[in-house]
Structures are given as C-alpha cells and as structure tokens.
Protein backbone atom coordinates (compact mmCIF):
# COMPACT_ATOMS: atom_id res chain seq x y z
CA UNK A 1 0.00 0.00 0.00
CA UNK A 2 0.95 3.48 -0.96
CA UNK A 3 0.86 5.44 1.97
CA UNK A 4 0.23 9.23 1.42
CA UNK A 5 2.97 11.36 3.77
CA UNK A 6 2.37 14.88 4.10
CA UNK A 7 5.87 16.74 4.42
CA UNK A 8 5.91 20.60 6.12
CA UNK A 9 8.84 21.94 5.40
CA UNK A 10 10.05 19.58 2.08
CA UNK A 11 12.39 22.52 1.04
CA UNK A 12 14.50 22.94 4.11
CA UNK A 13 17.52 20.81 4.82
CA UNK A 14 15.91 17.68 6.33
CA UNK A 15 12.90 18.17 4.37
CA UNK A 16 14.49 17.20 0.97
CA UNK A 17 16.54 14.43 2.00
CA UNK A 18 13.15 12.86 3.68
CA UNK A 19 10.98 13.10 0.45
CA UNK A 20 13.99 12.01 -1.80
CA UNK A 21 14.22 8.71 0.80
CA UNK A 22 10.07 8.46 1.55
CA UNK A 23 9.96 8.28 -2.72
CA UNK A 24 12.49 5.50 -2.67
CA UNK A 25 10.05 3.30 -0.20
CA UNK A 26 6.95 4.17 -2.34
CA UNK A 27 5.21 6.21 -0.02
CA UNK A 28 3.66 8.80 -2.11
CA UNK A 29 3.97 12.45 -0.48
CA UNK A 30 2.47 15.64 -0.31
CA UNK A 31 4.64 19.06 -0.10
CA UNK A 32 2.74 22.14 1.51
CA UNK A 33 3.00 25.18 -0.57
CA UNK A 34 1.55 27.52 2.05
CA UNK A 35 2.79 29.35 5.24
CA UNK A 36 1.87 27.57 8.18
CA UNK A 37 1.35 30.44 10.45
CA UNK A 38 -1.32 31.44 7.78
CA UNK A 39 -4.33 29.33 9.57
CA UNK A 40 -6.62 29.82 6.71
CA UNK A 41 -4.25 29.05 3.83
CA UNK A 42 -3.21 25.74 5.87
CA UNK A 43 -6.74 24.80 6.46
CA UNK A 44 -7.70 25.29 2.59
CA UNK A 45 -4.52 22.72 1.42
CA UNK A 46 -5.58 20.13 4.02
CA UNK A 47 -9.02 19.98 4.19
CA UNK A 48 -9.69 17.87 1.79
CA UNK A 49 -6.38 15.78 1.49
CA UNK A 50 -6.30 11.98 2.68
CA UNK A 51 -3.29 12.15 4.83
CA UNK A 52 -1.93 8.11 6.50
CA UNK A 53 1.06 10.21 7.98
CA UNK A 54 1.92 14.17 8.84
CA UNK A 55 5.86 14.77 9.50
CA UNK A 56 6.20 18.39 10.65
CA UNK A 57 10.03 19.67 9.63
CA UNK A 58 8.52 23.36 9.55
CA UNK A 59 10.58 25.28 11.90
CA UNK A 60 13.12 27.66 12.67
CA UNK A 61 15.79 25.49 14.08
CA UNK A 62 19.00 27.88 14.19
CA UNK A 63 19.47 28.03 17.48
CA UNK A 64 21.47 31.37 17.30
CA UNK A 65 18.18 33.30 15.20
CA UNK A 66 17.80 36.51 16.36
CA UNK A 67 14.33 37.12 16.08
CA UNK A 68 12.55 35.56 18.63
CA UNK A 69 9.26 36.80 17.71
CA UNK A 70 9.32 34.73 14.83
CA UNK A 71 10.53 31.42 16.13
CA UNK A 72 7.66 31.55 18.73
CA UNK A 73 5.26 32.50 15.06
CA UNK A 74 6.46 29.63 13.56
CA UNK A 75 7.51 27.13 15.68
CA UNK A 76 4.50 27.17 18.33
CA UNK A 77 1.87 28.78 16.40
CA UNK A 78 2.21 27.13 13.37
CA UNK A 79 2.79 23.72 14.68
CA UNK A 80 -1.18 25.03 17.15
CA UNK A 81 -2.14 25.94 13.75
CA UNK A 82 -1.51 22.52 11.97
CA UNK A 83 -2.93 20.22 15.02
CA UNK A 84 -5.88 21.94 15.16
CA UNK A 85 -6.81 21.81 11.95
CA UNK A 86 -5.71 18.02 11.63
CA UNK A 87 -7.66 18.00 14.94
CA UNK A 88 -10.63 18.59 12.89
CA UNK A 89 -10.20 16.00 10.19
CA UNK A 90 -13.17 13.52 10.19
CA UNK A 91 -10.10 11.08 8.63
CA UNK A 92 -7.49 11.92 11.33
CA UNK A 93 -3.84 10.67 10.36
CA UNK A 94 -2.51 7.41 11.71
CA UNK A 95 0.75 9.26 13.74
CA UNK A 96 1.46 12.73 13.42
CA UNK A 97 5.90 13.37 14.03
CA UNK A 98 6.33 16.16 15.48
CA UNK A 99 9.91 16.92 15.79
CA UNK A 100 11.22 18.99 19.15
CA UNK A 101 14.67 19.12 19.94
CA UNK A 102 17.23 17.43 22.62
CA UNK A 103 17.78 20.93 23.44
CA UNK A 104 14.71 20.86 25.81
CA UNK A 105 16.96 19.16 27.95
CA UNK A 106 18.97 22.94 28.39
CA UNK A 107 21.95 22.44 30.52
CA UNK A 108 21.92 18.94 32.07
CA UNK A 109 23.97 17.73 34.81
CA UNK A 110 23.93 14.09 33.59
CA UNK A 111 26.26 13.53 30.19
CA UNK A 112 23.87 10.59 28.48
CA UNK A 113 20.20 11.73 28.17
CA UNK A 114 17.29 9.45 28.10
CA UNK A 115 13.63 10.66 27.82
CA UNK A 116 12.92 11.02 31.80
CA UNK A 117 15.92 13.29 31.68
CA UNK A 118 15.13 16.98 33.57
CA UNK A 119 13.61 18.91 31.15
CA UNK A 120 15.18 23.01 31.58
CA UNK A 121 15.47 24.55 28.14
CA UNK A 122 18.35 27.58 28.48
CA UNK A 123 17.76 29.29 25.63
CA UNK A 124 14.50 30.36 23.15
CA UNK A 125 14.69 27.78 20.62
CA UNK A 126 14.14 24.93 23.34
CA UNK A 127 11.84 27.32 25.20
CA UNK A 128 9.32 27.23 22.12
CA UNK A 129 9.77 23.27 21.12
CA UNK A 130 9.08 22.51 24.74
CA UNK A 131 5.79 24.63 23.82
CA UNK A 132 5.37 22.38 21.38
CA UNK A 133 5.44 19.60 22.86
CA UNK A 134 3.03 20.70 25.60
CA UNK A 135 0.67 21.44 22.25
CA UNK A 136 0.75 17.90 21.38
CA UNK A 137 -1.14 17.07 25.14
CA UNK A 138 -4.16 19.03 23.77
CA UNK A 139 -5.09 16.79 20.85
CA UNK A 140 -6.35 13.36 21.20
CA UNK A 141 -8.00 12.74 17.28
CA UNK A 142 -4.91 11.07 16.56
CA UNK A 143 -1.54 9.80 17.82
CA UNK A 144 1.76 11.88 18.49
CA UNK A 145 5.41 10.84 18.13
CA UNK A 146 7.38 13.70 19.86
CA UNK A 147 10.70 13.07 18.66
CA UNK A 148 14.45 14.85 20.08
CA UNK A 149 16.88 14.59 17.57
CA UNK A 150 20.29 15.27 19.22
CA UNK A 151 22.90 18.00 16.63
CA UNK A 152 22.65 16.46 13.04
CA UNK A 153 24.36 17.51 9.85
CA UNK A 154 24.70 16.91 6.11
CA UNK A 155 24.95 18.21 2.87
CA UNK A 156 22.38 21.23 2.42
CA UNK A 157 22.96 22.34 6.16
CA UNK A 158 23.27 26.28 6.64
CA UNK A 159 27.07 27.33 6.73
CA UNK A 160 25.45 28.97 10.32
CA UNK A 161 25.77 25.44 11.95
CA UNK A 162 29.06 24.79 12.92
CA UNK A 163 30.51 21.30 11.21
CA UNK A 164 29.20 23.17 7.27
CA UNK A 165 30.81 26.05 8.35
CA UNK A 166 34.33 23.70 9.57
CA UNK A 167 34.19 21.85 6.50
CA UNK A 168 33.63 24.69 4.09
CA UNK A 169 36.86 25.85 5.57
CA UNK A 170 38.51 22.80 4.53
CA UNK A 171 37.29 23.17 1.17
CA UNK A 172 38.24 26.51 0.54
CA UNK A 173 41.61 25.36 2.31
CA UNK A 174 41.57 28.18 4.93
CA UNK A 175 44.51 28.81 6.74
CA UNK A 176 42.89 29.41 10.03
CA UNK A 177 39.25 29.43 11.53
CA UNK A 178 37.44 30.68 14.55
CA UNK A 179 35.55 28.40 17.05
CA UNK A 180 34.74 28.33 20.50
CA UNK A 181 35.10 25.45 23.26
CA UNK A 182 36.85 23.18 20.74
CA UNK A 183 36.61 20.50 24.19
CA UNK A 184 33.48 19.79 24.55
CA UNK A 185 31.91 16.42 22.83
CA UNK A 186 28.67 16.29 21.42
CA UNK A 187 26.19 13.83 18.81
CA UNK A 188 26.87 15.30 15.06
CA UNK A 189 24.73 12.81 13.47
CA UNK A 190 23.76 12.02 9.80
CA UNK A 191 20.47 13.49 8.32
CA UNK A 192 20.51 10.47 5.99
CA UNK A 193 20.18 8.28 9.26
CA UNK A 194 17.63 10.96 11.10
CA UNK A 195 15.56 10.74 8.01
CA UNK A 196 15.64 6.59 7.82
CA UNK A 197 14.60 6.94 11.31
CA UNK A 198 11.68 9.00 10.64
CA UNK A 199 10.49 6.14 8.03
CA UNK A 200 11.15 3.27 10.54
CA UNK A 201 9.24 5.02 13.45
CA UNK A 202 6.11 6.03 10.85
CA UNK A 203 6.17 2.11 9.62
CA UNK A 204 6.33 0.81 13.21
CA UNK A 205 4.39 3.33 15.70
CA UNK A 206 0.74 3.63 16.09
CA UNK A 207 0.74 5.13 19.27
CA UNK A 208 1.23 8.75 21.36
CA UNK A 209 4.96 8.96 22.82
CA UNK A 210 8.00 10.42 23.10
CA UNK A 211 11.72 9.46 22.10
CA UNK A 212 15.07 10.89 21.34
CA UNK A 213 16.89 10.50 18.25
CA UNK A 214 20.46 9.72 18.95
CA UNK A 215 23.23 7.47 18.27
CA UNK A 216 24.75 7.55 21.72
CA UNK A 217 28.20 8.32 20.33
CA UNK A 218 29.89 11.77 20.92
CA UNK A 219 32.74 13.96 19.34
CA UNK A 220 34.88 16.90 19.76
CA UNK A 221 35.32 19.75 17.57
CA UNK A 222 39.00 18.67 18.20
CA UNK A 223 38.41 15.33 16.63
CA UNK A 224 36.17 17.03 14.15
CA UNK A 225 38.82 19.27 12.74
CA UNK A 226 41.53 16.08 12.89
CA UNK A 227 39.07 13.76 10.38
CA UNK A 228 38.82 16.73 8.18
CA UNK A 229 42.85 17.25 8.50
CA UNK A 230 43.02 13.47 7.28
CA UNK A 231 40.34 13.12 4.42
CA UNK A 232 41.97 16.85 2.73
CA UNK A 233 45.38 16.60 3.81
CA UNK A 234 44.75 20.28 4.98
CA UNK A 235 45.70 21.48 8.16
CA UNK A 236 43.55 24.58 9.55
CA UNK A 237 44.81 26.62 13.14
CA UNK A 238 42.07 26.91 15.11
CA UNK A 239 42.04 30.82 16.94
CA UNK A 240 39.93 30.59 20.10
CA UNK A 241 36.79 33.02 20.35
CA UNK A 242 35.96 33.56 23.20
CA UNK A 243 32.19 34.65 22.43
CA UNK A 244 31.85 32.11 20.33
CA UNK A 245 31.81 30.29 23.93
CA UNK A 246 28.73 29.18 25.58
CA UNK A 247 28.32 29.96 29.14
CA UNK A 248 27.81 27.31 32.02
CA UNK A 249 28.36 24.69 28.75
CA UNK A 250 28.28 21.16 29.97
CA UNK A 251 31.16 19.02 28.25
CA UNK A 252 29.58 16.42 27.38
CA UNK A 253 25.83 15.67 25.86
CA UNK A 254 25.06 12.27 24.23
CA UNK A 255 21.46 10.78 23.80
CA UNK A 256 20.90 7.29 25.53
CA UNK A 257 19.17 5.78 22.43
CA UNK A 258 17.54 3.15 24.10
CA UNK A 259 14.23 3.39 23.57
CA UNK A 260 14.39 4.76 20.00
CA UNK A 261 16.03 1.43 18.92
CA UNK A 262 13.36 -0.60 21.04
CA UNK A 263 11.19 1.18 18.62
CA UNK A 264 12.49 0.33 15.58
CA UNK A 265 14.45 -2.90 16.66
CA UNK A 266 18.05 -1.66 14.93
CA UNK A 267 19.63 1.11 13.65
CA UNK A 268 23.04 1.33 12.28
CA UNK A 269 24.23 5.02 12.36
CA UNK A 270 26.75 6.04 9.88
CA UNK A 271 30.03 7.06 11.57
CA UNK A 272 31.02 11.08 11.44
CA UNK A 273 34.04 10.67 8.78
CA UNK A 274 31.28 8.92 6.36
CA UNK A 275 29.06 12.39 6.74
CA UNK A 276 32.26 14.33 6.66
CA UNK A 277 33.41 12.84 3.48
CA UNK A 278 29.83 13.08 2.10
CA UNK A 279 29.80 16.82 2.78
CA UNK A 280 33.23 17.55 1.54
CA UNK A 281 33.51 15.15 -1.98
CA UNK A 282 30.09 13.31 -2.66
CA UNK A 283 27.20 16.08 -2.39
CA UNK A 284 25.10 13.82 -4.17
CA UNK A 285 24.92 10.80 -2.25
CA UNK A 286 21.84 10.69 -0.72
C-alpha cells in the first residue's frame, strides 16, 4: 500500500533528503506550498487531502536566530495551527511526528540523556519546542510521536551550523578558523540516518509517545577538525573566540538511544568521517 505522507517543510535541509528517501520506499507524499502560520491558507490545502502520515520539519531550528518573535510564530503557532486543523479532520492521520529538539533538555547535569531526563530549556529555541510539545497534550484525534533529535548535519545544512561552516573551511583550504570550546563532545549525526529513522518510526508506531533521536556516540570539535585534516590533507589553526563560547556549557551531551532502537528494533548510524566525506567530496549521495 501506498501510503500518502504529508511533508511541512520539504524545502528545508531535512525536508528534501526525507521526500527524496520516503519516494524510494513508495510512499507517495504531499509538499505544503503555504505558510503555516497562515491558519486559513493551511486549512484550505488540508481539508480535503487523505493524509496516513503528517511529519512536521517546519521550523526555525538555528538556534542562534535573532528574532525571537518569529521562532515563537512559527515554531509554536504554526505547529497550534496545523494540530488543530488536523484536529478537525473527520479522517485523522494514523501518527502525526512532530519533531522537538534534545535541546529541551537545556543544561543537564547528567552527560547521556534518556527521555525522563530533567527537562530546563536555556535558551528560546528549546523554550518554544518545549511549547510544542506541551501542544501535542491538547489533541487526542490522533496519535503523536514527539521526537528529540540530538545536533545532526549533512549536505544542504546552513554554513550557520558549525561542522558546514568547519568543513567549508577545509574546502576553501583556509589557513585558520574561529571556534569556541573546541573541548566539549557532542552527537553530530547524519540526516541520511535521522531521516531513515523517521520512516522506521512512521512504519512501526501507532501510538502517542516520546523518544530521542540519537546514536549515543559523541565527538569533539578537536576530533572534528583532525578527520577533516586526514580526508583533505589540509591542516587549519584553530584561533579561540571567546564569544563564540557558551556559558555554564556542559562538556559532554550524548542521547541514551535506548528506547528509540526498542522502537524500531536496529539502527546502524553512519560514523562522522562517512558524513564528513559526504559533505566535503560526494554532495550527491543521498
């Protein structure tokens, strides 16, 4: 059976790495072409659409965006506006995924972070997907997966986010770059494998929960720089911002990935020179 997907936000970075990969399994999927902060646009495109699944990539996700006016727009009233309105449905979809963020977590005191961990976002991006995910409580019409995706990266990623912005250094074979707290060791996982699990949990999941997605496997920005320094033969210096440092940052945050793979039974994450060597030679690997 051809399941029909509908896809917010198919043109950002996640967005068209999931339809290329939903294609390849035969689901057939639906882009929306409207603004969803725009309730009456939104509830014109799906009103009448047969919809098995809903996965919701619309969002601001920069964590460094300046306008925090607009991540609350989008982020928690568009994702009020699109419940709602599938809230109405009288053919509700089978699961909804609505992506949060592992940054509701904030600053933790524990390094590996399951999904009882304290929940304290620090800053305004994990302030408005906790509001999010205190959205999904309100609808009952059909099932929730809250998912928290730990730091991913790929090809298509914003030069904003820190491993495009090292490895377009490498490319244009810089002689130096700045970074901040080169120390601390964090998940840098693949899209490819964020997006696979997005398939597996839609094939599998019939029911309302919550669960990280995370390969339980950190780096360091030290490391990072050292695969790059390998795969180019390039060697950048790193120069030490100091506002490029985050205050009261912990030095380590993993994601304890055990519930996500009771889930899905198995996933096998790519390792960070594979997605390193995908972003700096093979752009069109998908």
């Amino acid at each position: 059976m051809n399941y029909k997907v509908l896809v917010t936000g198919s043109d950002g970075f996640t967005g068209k790495i999931l339809v290329k990969k939903l294609k390849k399994k035969n689901f057939k999927v639906i882009t929306l072409n409207c603004d969803i902060t725009k309730k009456n646009d939104l509830e014109k495109f799906i009103k009448n659409v047969e919809l098995d699944f809903v996965i919701h990539l619309a969002a601001i996700s920069n964590v460094a965006f300046l306008d925090h006016d607009k991540i609350n727009n989008v982020n928690i009233n568009g994702t009020r506006n699109l419940l709602s309105i599938l809230n109405n449905k009288d053919n509700p979809p089978k699961l909804v995924v609505i992506p949060s963020s592992a940054y509701v977590y904030g600053i933790p005191k524990n390094y590996i972070l399951n999904e009882n961990s304290k929940i304290d976002p620090s800053n305004i991006y994990g302030k408005s997907k906790l509001a999010v995910e205190n959205l999904c409580k309100i609808y009952r019409n059909f099932q929730i997966l809250v998912t928290r995706p730990f730091n991913y990266t790929g090809v298509g990623q914003s030069e904003t986010f820190l491993i495009p912005k090292i490895v377009n250094h490498f490319k244009l074979r810089k002689k130096e770059i700045e970074l901040g707290n080169t120390n601390i060791i964090r998940e840098f996982n693949d899209v490819r494998d964020v997006c696979e699990i997005y398939i597996k949990l839609i094939e599998c999941i019939r029911s309302s929960d919550t669960v990280n997605i995370c390969s339980n496997k950190g780096y360091s920005i030290k490391e990072i720089m050292q695969l790059c320094k390998k795969l180019t033969g390039h060697e950048i210096v790193i120069k030490v911002n100091e506002n490029l440092k985050r205050k009261n940052d912990t030095p380590i945050i993993i994601g304890d990935a055990t519930k996500m793979l009771s889930l899905i039974s198995k996933h096998e994450f790519r390792n960070l020179e594979n997605t390193l060597k995908w972003m700096l030679f093979d752009n069109k690997n998908i």
